[in-house]
C-alpha atoms as a PDB file:
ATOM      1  CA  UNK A   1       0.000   0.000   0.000  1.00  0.00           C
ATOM      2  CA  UNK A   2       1.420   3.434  -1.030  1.00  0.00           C
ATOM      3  CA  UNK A   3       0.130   6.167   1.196  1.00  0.00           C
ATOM      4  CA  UNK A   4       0.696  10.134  -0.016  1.00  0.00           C
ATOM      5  CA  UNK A   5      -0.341  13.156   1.674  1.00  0.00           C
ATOM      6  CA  UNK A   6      -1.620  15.807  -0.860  1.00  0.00           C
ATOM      7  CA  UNK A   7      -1.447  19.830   0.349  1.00  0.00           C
ATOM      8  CA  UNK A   8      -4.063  21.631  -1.916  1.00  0.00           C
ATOM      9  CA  UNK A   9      -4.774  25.178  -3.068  1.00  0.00           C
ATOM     10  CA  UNK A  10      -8.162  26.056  -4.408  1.00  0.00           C
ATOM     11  CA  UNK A  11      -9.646  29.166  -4.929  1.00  0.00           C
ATOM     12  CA  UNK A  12     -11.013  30.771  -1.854  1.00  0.00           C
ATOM     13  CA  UNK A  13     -14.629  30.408  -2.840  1.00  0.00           C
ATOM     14  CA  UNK A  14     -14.493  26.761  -3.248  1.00  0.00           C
ATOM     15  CA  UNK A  15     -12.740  25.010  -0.706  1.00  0.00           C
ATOM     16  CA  UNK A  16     -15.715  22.809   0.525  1.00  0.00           C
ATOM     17  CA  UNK A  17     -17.055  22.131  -3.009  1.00  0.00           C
ATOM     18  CA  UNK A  18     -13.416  20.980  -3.619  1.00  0.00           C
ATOM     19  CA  UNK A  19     -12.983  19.082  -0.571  1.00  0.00           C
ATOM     20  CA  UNK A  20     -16.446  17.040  -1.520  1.00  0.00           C
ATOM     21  CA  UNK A  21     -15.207  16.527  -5.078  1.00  0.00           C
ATOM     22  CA  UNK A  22     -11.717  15.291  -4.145  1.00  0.00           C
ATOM     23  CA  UNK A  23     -13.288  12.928  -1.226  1.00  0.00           C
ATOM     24  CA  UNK A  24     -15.088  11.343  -3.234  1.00  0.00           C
ATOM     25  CA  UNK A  25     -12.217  10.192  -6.202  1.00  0.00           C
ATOM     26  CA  UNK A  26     -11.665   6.634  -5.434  1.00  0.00           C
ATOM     27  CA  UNK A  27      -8.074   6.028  -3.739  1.00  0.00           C
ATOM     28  CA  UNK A  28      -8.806   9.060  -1.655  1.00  0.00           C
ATOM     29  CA  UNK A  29      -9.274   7.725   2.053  1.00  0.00           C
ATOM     30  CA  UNK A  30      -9.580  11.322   3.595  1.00  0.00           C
ATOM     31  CA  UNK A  31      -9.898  15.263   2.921  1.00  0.00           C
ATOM     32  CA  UNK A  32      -8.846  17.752   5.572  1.00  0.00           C
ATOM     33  CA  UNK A  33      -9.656  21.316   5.914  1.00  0.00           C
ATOM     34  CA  UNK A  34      -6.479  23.016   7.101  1.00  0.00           C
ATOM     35  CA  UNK A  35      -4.938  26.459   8.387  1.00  0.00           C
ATOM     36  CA  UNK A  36      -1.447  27.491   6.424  1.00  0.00           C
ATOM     37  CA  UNK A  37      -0.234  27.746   3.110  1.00  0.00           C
ATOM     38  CA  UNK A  38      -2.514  25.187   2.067  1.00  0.00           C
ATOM     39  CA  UNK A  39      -6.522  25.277   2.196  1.00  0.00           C
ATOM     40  CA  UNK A  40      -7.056  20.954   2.059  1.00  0.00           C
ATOM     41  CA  UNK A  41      -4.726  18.003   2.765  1.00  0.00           C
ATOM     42  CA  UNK A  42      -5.773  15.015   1.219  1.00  0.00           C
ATOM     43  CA  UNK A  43      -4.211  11.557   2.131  1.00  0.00           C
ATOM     44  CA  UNK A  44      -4.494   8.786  -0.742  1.00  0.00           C
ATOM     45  CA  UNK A  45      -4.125   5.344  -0.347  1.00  0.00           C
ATOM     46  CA  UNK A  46      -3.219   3.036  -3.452  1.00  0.00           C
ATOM     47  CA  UNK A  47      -1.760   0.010  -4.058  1.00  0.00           C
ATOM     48  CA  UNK A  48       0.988   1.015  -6.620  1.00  0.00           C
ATOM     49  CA  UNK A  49       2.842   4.222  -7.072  1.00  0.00           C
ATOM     50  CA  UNK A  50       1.286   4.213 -10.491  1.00  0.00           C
ATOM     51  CA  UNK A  51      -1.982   4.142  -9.193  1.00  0.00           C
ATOM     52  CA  UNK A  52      -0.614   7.888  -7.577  1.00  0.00           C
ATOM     53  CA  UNK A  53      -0.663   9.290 -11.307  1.00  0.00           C
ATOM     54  CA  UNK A  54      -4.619   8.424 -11.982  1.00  0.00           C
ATOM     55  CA  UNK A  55      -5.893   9.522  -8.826  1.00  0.00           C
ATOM     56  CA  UNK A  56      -4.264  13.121  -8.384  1.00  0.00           C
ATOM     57  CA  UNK A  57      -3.011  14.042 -11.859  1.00  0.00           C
ATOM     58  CA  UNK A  58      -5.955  12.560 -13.603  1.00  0.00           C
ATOM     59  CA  UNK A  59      -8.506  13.584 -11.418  1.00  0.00           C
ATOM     60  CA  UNK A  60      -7.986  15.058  -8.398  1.00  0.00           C
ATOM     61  CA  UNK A  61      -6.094  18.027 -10.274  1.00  0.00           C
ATOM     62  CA  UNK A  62      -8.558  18.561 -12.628  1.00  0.00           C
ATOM     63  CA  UNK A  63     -11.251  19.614 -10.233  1.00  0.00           C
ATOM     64  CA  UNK A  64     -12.534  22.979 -10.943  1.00  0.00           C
ATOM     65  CA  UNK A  65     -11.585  25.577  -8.198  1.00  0.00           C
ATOM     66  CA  UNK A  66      -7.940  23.837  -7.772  1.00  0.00           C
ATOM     67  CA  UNK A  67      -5.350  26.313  -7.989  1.00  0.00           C
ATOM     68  CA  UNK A  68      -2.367  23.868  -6.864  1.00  0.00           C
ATOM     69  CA  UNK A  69      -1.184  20.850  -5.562  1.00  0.00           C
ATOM     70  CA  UNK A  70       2.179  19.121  -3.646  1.00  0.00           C
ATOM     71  CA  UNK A  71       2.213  15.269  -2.967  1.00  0.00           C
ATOM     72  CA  UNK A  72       4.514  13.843  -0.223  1.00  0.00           C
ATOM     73  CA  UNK A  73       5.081   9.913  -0.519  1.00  0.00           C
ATOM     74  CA  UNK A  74       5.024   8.288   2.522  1.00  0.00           C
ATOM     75  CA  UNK A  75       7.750   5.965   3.107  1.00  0.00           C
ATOM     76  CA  UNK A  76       6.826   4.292   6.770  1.00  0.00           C
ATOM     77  CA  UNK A  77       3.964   4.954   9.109  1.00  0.00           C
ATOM     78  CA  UNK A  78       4.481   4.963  12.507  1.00  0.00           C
ATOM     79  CA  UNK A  79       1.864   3.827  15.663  1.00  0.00           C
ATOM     80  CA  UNK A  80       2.221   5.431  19.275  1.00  0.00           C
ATOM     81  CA  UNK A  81       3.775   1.825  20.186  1.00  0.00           C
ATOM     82  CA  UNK A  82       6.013   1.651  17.183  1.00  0.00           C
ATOM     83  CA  UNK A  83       7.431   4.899  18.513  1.00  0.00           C
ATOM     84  CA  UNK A  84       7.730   4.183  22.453  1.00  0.00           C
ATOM     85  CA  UNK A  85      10.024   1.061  20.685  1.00  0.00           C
ATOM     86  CA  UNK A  86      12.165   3.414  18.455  1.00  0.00           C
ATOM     87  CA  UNK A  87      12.913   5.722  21.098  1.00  0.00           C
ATOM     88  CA  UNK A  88      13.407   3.314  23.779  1.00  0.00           C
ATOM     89  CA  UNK A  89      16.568   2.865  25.213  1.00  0.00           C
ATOM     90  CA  UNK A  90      16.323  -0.369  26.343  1.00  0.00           C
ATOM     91  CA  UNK A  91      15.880   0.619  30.014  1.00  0.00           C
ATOM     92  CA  UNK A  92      13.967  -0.695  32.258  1.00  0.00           C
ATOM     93  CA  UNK A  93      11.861   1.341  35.034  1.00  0.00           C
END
């Protein structure tokens, strides 16, 4: 599974028409409304980096009101416990 994180610029008038739009491309697991540089954050979630190139240059950047877009590629996702292990010392209490 290939996860990417999407930061989105639309046009101020259309952020929750875009948000709507873009949540409901398949591949596209969540939409976030955000404060920053960016109005949305999008998260994908596709099998194959290929897959990456349908659902946001194919479709997700062709939604009307969408000004700009910046995908990160995650490489690992870390849990709470995976992190308590990475950061562990190996001491105990």
């Amino acid at each position: 599974m290939v996860t990417a994180f999407v930061m989105i610029q639309t046009a101020t008038d259309s952020i929750p028409e875009c948000a709507q739009q873009i949540s409901a491309i398949s591949g596209i697991s969540e939409v976030y409304s955000v404060a920053g540089d960016w109005d949305l954050i999008a998260v994908a979630r596709v099998h194959k980096h290929e897959d990456l190139a349908e659902v946001i240059a194919n479709k997700l950047s062709k939604i009307p009101g969408i000004r700009g877009t910046q995908t990160h590629i995650a490489f690992r996702a870390y849990s709470d416990h995976d992190l308590e292990a990475a950061f562990s010392l190996g001491l105990d209490d």
